[in-house]
Protein backbone atom coordinates (compact mmCIF):
# COMPACT_ATOMS: atom_id res chain seq x y z
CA UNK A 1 18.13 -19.18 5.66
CA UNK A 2 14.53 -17.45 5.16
CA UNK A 3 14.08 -14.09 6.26
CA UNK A 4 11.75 -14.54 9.55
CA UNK A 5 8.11 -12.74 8.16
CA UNK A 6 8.61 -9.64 10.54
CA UNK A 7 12.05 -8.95 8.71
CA UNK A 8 10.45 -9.39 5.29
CA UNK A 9 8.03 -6.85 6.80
CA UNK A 10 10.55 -4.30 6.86
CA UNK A 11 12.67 -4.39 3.95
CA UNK A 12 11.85 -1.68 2.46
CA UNK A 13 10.84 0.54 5.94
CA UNK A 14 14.22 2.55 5.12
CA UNK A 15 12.87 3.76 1.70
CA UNK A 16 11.54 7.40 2.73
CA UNK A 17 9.16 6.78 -0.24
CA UNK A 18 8.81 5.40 -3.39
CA UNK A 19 7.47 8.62 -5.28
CA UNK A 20 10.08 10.60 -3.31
CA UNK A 21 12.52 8.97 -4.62
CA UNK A 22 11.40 9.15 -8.39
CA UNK A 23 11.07 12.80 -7.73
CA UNK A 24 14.47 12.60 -6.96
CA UNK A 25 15.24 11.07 -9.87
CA UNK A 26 13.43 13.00 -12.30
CA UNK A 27 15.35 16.27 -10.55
CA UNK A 28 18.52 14.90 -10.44
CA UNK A 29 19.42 16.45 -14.03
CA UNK A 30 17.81 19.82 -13.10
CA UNK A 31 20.43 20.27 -9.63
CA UNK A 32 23.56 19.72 -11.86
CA UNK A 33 25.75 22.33 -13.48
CA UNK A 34 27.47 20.12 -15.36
CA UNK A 35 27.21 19.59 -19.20
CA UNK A 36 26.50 16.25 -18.95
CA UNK A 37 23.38 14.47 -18.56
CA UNK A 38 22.42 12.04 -16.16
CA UNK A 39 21.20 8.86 -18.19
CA UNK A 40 17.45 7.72 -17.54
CA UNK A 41 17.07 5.38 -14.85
CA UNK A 42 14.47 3.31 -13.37
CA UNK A 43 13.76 1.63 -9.43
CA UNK A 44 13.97 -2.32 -9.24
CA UNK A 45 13.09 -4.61 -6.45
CA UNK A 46 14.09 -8.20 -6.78
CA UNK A 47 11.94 -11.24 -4.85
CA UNK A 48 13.64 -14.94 -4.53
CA UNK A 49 10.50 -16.88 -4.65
CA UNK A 50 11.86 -20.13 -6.55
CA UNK A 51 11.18 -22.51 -3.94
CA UNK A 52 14.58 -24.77 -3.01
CA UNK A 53 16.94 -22.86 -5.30
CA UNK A 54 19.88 -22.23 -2.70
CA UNK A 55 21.90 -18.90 -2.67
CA UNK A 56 22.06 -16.53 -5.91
CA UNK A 57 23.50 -13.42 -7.33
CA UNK A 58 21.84 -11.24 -9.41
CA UNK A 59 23.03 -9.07 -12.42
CA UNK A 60 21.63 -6.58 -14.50
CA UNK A 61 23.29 -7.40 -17.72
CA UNK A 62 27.17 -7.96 -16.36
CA UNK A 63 26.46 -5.57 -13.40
CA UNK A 64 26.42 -7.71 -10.38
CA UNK A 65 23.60 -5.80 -7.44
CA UNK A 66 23.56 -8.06 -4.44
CA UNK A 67 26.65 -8.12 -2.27
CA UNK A 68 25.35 -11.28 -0.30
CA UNK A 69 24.03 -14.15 -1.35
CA UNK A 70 20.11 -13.85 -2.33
CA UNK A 71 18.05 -16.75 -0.87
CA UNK A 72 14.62 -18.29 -1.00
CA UNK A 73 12.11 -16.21 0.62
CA UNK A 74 14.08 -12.82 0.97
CA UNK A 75 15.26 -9.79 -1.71
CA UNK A 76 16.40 -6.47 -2.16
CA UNK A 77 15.06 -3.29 -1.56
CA UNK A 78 14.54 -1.00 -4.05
CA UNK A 79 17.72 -0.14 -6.64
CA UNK A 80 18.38 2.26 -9.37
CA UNK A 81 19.04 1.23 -12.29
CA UNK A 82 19.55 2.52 -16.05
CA UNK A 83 16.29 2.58 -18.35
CA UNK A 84 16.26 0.72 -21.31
CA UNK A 85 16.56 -2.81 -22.60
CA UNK A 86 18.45 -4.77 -20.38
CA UNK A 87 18.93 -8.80 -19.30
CA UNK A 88 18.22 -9.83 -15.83
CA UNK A 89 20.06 -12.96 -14.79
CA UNK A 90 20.25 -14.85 -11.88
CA UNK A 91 22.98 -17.11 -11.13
CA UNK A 92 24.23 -19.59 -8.17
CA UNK A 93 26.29 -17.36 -5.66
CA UNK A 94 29.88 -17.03 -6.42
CA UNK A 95 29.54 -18.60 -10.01
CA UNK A 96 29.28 -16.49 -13.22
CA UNK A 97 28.57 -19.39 -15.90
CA UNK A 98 25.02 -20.69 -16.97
CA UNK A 99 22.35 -18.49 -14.97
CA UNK A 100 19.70 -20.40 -13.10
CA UNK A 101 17.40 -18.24 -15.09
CA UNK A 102 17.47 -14.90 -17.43
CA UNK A 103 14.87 -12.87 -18.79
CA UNK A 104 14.95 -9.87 -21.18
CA UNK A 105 13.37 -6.53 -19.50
CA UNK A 106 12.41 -3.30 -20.68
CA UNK A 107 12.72 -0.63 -17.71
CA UNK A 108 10.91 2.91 -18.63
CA UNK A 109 12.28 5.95 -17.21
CA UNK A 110 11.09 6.96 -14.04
CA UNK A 111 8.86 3.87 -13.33
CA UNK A 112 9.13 1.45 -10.44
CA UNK A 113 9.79 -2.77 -11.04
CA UNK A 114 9.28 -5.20 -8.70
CA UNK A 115 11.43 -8.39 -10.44
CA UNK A 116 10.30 -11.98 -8.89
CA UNK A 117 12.65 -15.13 -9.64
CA UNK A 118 9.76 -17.65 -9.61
CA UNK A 119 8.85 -21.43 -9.93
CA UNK A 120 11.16 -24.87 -8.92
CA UNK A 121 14.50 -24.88 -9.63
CA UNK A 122 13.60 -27.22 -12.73
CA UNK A 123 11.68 -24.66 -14.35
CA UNK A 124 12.38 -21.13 -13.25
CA UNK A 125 11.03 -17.87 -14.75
CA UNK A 126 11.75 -14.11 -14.21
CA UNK A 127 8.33 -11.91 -13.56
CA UNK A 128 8.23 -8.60 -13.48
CA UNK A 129 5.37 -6.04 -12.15
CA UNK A 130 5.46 -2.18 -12.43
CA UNK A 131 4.55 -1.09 -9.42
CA UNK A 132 2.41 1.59 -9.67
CA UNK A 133 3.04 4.23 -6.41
CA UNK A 134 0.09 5.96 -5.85
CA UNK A 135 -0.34 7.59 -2.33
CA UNK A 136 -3.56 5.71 -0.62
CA UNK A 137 -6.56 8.41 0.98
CA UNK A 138 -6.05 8.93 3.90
CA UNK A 139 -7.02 6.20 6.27
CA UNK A 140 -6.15 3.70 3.76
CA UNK A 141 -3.78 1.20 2.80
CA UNK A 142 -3.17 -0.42 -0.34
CA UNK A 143 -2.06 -4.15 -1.12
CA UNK A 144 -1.28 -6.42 -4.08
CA UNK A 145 -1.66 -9.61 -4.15
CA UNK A 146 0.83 -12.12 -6.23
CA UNK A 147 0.43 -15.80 -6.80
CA UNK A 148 3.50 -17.36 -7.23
CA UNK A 149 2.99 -21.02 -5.78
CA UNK A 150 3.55 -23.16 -9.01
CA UNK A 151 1.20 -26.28 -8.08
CA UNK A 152 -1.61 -24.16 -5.61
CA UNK A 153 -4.45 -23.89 -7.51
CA UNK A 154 -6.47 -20.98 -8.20
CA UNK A 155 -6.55 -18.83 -4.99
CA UNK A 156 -8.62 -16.13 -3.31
CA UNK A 157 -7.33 -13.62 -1.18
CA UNK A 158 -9.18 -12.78 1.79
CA UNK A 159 -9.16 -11.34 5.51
CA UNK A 160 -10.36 -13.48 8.33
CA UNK A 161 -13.85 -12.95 9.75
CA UNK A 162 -13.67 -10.00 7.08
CA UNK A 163 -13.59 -9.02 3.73
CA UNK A 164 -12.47 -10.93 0.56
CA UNK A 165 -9.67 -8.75 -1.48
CA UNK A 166 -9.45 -10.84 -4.55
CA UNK A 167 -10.33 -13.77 -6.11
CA UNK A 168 -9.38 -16.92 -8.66
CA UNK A 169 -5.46 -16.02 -9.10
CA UNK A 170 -3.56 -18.89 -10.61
CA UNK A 171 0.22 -18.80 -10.73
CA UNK A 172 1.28 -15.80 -11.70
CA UNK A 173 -1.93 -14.12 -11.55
CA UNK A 174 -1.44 -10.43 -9.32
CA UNK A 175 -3.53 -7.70 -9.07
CA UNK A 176 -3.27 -3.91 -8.82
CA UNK A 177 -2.92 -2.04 -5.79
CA UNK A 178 -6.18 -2.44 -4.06
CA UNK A 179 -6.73 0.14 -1.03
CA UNK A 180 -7.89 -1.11 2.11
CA UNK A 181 -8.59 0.52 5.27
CA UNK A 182 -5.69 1.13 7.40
CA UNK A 183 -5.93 -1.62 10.37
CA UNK A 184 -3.87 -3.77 12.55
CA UNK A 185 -3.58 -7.60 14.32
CA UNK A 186 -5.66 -9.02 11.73
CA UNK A 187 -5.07 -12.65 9.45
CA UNK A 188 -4.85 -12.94 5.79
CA UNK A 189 -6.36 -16.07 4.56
CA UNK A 190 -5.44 -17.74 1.22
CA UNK A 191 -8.51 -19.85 -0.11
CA UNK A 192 -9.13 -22.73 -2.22
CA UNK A 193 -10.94 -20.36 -4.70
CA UNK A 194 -14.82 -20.41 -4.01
CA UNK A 195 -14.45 -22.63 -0.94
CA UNK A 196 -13.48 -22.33 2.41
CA UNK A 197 -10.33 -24.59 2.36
CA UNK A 198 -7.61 -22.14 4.00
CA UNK A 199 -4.21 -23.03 1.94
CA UNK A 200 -1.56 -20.72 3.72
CA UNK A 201 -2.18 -18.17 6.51
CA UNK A 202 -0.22 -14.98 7.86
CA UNK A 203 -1.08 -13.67 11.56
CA UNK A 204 -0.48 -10.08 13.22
CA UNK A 205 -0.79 -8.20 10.09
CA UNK A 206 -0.71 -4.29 10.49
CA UNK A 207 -1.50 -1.78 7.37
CA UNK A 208 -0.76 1.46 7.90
CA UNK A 209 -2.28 4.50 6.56
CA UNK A 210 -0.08 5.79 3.66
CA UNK A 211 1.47 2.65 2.71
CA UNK A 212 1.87 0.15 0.03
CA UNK A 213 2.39 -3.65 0.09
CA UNK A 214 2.59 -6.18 -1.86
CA UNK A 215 1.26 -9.78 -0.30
CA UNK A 216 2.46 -12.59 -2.11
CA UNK A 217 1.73 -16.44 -1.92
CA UNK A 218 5.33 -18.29 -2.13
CA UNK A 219 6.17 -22.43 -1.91
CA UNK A 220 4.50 -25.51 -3.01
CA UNK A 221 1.22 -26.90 -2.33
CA UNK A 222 2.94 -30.33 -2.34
CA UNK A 223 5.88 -29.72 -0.41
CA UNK A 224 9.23 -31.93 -0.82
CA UNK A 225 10.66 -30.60 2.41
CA UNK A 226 9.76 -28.38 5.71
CA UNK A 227 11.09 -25.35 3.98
CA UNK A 228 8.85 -25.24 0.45
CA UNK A 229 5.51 -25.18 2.19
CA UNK A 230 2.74 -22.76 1.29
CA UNK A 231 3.35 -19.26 2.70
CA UNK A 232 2.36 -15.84 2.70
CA UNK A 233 4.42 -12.76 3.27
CA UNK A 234 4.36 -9.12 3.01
CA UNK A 235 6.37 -6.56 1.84
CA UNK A 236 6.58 -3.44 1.91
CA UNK A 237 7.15 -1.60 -1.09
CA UNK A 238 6.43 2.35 0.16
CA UNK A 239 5.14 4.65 2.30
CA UNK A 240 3.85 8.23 2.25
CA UNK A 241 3.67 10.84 5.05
């Protein structure tokens, strides 16, 4: 079962902060007596945005890193992981044969991943975005915006009655992290690019100063079912004090 949107709001709200935690990282060798040295690791967030694929596992190579099933419309928050060239597969829950999809990645020391299971169940595909974790000025947000509806068709991203953020995505098209002022109870629109046709919609929206999301455009423009329609959500992906 989806994640309701408020919940997908908050995955991440236990993270004290994204740079914080690659600080951490970077440390760890330096707080250590010991002789041996910590290998290089990265931080990896994984999306399920492959619109009826039922409940999956994911592995980093043979390391399994879910402990419940992952499904359509939810993730996990931010894990470490070792740098380096590795293999991301997914596979159904509770099987460990063909994956559903696999992808080589390269993870860089110290970075930050965001890894998005993408497209039908025919066709999947593995993206993945470094997520760059800048702290915003203060008063300001910042958002990214990911396309990842396989039959929309070009989008804009936009805020209702307000400004428009971005413009002519096609699947798989994202952007940076663009800031925004800090605001609350507002509507993100996603457009028909360079009309006015309103696609998908998400209400009661609140950025706050200090933080980074990432808004992304999941399902299917021509739906087979109630549960692979167009729809936005938000996540968070860090915050800053």
């Amino acid at each position: 079962m989806k994640l309701s949107k408020d919940a997908i709001r908050n995955w991440h709200a236990g993270i004290l902060s994204g740079l914080l935690m690659l600080s951490l990282m970077l440390s760890s060798c330096l707080k250590s007596n010991s002789s041996d040295v910590a290998p290089p690791t990265a931080l990896v967030t994984v999306i399920q945005a492959s619109p009826d694929e039922p409940g999956l596992d994911f592995y980093l190579n043979s390391s399994k890193i879910n402990e419940i099933p992952i499904a359509y419309g939810t993730g996990l928050d931010y894990f470490s992981a070792f740098a380096g060239d590795r293999t991301a597969n997914f596979y159904n829950s509770g099987t460990y044969g063909s994956p559903v999809a696999t992808a080589p990645v390269t993870l860089e020391p110290n970075m930050a991943y965001s890894l998005f299971l993408e497209n039908v169940p025919a066709n999947p595909g593995i993206l993945l975005l470094t997520d760059t974790l800048l702290k915003p000025a203060n008063g300001k947000a910042a958002v990214r915006f990911v396309n990842l509806s396989p039959d929309a068709p070009a989008v804009d991203l936009a805020i209702q009655g307000g400004a428009t953020i971005t413009t002519n995505k096609l699947f798989k098209g994202y952007t940076s992290f663009i800031p925004l002022q800090a605001q609350s109870n507002f509507t993100f629109q996603v457009l028909k690019t360079g009309t006015s046709t309103v696609l998908a919609t998400l209400s009661n929206v609140n950025l706050a100063s200090g933080y980074l999301y990432t808004v992304m455009l999941e399902g299917l423009n021509t739906p087979t079912n109630s549960t692979d329609t167009l729809n936005i959500i938000i996540i968070t992906n860090a915050f800053f004090n």
